[in-house]
N, C-alpha and C. Protein backbone atom coordinates (compact mmCIF):
# COMPACT_ATOMS: atom_id res chain seq x y z
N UNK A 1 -79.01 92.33 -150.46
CA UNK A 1 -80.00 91.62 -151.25
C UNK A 1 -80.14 92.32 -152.59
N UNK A 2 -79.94 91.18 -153.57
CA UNK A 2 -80.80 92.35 -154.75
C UNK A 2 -81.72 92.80 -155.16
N UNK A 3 -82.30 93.53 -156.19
CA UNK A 3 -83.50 94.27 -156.32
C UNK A 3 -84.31 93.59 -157.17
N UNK A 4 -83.71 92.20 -157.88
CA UNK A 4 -84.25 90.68 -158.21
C UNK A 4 -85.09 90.15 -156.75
N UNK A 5 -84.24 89.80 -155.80
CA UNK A 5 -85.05 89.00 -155.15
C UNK A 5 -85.92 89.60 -153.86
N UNK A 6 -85.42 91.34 -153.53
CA UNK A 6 -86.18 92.03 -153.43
C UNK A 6 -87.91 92.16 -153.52
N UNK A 7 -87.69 92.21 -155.42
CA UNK A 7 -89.12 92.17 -156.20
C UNK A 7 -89.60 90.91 -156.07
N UNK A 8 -88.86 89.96 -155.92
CA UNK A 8 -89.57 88.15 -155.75
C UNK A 8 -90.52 88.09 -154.62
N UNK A 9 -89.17 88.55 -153.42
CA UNK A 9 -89.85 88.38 -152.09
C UNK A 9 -91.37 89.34 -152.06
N UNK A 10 -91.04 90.41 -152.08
CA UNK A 10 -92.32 91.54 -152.46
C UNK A 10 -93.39 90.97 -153.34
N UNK A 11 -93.33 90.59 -154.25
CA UNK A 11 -94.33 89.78 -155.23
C UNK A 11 -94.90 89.22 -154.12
N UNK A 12 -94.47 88.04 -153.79
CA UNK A 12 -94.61 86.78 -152.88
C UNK A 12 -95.65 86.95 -151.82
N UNK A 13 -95.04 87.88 -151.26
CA UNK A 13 -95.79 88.76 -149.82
C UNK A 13 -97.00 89.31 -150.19
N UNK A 14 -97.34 90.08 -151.36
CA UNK A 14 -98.32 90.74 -151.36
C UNK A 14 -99.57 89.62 -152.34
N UNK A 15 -98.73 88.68 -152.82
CA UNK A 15 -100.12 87.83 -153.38
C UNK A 15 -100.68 86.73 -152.87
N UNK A 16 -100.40 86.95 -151.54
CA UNK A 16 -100.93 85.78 -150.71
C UNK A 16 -101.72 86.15 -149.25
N UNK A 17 -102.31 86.23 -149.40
CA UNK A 17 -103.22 87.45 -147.74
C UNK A 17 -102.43 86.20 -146.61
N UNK A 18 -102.27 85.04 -146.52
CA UNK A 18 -101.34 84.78 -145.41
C UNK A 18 -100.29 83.76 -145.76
N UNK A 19 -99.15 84.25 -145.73
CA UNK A 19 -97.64 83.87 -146.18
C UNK A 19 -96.95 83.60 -145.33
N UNK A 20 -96.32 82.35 -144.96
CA UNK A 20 -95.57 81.86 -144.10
C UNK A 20 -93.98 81.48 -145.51
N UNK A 21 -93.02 82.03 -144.60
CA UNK A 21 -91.75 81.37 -145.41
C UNK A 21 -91.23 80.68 -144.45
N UNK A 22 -91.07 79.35 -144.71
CA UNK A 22 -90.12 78.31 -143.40
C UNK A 22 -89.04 77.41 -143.56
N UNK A 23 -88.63 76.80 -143.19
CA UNK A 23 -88.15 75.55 -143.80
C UNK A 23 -88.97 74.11 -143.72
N UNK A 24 -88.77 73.98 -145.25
CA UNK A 24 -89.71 72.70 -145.42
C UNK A 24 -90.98 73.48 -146.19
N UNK A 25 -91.71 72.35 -145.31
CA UNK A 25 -93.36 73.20 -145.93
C UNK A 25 -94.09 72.60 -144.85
N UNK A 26 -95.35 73.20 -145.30
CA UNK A 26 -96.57 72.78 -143.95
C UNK A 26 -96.79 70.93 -143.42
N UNK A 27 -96.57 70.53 -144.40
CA UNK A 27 -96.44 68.80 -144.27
C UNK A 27 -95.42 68.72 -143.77
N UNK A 28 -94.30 68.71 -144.46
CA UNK A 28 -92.87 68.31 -143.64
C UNK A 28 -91.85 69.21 -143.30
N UNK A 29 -92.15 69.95 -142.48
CA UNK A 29 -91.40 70.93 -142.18
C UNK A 29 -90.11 70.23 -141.45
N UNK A 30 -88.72 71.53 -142.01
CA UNK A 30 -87.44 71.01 -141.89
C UNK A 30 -86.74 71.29 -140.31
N UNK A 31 -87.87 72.01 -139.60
CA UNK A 31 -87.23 72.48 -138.29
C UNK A 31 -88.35 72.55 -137.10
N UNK A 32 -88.68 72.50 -136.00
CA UNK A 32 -88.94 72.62 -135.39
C UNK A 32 -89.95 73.56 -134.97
N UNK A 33 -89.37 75.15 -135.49
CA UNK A 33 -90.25 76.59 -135.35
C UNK A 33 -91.12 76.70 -136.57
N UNK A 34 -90.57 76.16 -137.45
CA UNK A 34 -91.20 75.88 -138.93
C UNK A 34 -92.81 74.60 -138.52
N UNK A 35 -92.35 73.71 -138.07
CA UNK A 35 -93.48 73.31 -137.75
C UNK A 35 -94.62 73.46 -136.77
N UNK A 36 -93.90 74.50 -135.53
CA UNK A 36 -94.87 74.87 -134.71
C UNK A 36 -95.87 75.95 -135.23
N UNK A 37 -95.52 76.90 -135.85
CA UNK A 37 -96.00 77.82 -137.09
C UNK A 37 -96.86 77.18 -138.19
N UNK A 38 -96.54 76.67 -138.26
CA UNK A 38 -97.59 75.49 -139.52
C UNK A 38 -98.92 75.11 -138.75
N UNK A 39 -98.07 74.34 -137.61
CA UNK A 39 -99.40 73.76 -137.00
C UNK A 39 -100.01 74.75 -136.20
N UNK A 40 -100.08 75.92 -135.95
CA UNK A 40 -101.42 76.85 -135.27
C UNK A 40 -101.54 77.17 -136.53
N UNK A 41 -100.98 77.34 -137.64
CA UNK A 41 -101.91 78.23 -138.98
C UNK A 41 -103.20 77.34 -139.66
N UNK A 42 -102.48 75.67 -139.07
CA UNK A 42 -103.55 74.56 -139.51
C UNK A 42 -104.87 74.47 -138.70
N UNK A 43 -104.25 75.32 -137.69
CA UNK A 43 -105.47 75.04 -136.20
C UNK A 43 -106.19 75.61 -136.47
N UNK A 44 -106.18 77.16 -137.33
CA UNK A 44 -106.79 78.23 -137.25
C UNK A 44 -107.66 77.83 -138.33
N UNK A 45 -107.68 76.81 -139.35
CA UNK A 45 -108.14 76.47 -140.43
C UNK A 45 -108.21 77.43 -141.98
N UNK A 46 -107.35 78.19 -141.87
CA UNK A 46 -107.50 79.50 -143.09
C UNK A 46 -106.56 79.07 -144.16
N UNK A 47 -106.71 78.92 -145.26
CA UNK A 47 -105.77 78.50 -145.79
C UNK A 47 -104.87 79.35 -146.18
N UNK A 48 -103.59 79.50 -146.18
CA UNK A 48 -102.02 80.10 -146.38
C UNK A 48 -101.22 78.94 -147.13
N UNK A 49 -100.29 80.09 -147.57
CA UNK A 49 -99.45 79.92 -148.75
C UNK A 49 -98.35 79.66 -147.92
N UNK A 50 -97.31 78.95 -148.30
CA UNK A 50 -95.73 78.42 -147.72
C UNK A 50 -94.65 78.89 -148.94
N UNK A 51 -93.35 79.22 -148.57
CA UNK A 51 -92.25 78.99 -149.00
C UNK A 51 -91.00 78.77 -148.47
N UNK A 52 -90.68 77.36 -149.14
CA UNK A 52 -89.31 76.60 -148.57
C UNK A 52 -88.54 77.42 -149.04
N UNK A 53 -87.86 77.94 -147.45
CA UNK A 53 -86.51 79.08 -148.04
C UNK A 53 -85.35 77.95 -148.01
N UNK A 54 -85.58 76.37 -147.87
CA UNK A 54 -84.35 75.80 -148.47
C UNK A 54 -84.46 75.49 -149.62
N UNK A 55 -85.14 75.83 -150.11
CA UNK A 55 -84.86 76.06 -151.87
C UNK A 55 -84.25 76.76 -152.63
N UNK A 56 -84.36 77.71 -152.19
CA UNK A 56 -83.67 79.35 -152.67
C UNK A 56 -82.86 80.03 -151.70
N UNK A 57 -81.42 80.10 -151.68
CA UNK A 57 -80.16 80.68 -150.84
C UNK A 57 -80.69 82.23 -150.72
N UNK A 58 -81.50 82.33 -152.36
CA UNK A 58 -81.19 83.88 -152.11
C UNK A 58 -82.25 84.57 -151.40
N UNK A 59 -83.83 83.79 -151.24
CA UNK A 59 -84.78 84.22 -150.65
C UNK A 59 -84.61 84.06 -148.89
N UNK A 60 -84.19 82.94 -148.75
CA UNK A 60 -83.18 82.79 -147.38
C UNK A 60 -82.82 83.65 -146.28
N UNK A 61 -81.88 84.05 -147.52
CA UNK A 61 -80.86 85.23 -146.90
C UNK A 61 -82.14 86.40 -147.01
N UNK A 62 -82.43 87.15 -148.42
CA UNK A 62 -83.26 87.97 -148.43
C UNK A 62 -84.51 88.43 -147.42
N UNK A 63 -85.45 87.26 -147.20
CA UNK A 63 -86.45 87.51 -145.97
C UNK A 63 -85.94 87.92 -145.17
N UNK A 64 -84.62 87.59 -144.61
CA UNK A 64 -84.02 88.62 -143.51
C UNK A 64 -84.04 89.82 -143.20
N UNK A 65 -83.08 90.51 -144.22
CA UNK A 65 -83.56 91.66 -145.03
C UNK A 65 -84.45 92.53 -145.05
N UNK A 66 -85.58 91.56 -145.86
CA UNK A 66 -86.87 92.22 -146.30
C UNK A 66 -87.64 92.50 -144.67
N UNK A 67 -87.57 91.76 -144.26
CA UNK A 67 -88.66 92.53 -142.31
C UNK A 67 -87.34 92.98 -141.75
N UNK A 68 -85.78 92.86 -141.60
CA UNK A 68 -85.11 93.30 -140.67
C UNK A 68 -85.72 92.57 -139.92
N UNK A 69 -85.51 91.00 -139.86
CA UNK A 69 -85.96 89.87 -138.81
C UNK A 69 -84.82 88.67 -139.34
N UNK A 70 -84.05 88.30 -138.09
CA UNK A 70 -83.02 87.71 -138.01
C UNK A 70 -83.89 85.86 -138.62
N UNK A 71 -84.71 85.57 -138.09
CA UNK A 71 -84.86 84.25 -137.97
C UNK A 71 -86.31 83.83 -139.12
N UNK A 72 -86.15 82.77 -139.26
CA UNK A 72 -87.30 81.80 -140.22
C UNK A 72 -87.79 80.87 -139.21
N UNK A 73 -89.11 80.59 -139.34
CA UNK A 73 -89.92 81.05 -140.13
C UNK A 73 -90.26 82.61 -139.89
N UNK A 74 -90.97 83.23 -140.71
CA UNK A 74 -91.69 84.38 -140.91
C UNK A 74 -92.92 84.81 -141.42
N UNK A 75 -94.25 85.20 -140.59
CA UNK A 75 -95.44 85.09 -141.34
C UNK A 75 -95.71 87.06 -141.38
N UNK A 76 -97.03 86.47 -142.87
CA UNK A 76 -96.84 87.56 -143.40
C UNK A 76 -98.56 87.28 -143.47
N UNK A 77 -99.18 88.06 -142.94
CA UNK A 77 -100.67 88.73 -142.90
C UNK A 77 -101.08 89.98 -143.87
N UNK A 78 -102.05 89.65 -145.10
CA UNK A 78 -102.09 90.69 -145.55
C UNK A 78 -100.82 91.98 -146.00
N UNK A 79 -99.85 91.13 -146.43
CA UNK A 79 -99.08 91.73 -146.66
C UNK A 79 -98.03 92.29 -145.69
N UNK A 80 -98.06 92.54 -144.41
CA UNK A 80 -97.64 92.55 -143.27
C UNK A 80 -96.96 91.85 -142.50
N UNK A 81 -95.71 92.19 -142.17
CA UNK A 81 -94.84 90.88 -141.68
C UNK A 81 -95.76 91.25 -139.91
N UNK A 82 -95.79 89.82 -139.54
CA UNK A 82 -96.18 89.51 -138.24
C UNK A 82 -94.97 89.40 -137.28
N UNK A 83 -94.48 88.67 -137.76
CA UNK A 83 -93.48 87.77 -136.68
C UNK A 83 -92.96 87.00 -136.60
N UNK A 84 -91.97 85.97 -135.78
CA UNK A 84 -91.46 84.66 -135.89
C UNK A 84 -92.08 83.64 -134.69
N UNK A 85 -91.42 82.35 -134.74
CA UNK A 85 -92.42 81.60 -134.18
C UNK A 85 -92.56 81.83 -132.97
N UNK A 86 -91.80 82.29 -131.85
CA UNK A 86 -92.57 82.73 -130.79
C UNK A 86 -93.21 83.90 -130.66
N UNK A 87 -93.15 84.92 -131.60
CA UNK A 87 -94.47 86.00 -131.51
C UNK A 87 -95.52 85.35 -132.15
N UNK A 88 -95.73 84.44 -133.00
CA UNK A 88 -96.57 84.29 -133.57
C UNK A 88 -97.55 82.69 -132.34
N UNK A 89 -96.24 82.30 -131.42
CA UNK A 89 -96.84 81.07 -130.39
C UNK A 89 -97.76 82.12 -129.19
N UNK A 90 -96.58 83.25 -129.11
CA UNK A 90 -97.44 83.91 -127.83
C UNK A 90 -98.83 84.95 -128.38
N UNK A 91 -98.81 85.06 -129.74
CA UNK A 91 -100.47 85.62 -130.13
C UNK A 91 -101.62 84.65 -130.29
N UNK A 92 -100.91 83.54 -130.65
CA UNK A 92 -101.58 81.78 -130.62
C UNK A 92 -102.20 81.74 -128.80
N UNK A 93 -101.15 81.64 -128.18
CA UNK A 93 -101.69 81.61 -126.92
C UNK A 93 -102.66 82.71 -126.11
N UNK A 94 -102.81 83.95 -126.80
CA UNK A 94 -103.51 85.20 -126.43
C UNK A 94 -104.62 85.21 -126.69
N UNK A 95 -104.79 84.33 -127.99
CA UNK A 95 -105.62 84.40 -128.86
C UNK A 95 -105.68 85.93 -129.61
N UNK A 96 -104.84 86.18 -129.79
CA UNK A 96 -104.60 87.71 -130.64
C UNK A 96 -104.28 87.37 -132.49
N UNK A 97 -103.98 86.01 -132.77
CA UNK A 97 -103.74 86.03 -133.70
C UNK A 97 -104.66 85.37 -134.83
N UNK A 98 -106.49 84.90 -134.32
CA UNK A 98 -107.42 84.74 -134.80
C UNK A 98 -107.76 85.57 -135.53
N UNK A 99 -108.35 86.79 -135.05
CA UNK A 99 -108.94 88.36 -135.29
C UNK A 99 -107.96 88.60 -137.02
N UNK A 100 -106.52 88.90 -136.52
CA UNK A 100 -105.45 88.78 -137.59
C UNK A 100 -106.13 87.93 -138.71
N UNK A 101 -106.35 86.56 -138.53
CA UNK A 101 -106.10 85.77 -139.58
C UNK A 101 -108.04 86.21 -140.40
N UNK A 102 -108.75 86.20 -139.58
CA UNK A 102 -110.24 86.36 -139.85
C UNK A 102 -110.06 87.84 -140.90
N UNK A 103 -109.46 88.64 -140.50
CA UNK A 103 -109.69 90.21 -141.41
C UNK A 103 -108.90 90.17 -142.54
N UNK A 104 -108.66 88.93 -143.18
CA UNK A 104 -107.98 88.91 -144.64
C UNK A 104 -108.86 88.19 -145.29
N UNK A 105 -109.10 88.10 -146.40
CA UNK A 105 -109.43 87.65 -147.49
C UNK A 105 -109.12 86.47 -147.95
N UNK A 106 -109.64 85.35 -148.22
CA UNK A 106 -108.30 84.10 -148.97
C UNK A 106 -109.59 83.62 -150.47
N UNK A 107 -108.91 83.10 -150.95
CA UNK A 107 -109.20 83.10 -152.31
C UNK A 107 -110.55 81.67 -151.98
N UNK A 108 -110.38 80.72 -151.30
CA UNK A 108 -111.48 79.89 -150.94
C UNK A 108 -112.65 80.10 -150.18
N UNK A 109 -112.19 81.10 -149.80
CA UNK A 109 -113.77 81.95 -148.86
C UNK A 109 -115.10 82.11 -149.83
């Protein structure tokens, strides 16, 4: 990855207290895990930020990278990579991933 999209992805991550990168976006998501991820972040009612990594090859590839996490989607808490969609289904189902979303900040609060 370069130290361009490196600094993108990094930007990205840290100016959004909850960051999901997927395919598609929260309306029309392009896959399946992308939309199961959407829809508990909608459940939870907090509002988060999206980015379609089919837009950009290089952020794509990069998010990989950047957590050393093979798969998309990828959410990012406070700056903090969480997980992919089944860590993020089985903290949904724990209810472990409320608490998470409640101790950030979002700009509409």
């Amino acid at each position: 990855m370069s130290d361009e999209t490196q600094q993108k992805i990094d930007d990205i991550v840290k100016k959004y207290p909850i960051m999901v990168f997927m395919k598609g976006n929260p309306e029309q998501p392009q896959c399946g895990f992308s939309a199961r991820v959407a829809m508990i972040l909608k459940d939870h009612g907090k509002p988060f930020a999206s980015f379609d990594v089919l837009s950009d090859p290089s952020i794509r590839e990069g998010i990989k990278v950047y957590a050393n996490w093979p798969t998309i989607p990828q959410l990012y808490i406070g700056g903090e990579f969480v997980g992919g969609s089944d860590i993020i289904s089985e903290m949904y189902m724990n209810n472990e991933l409320q608490p998470m979303l409640d101790a950030v900040s979002t700009d509409s609060e």
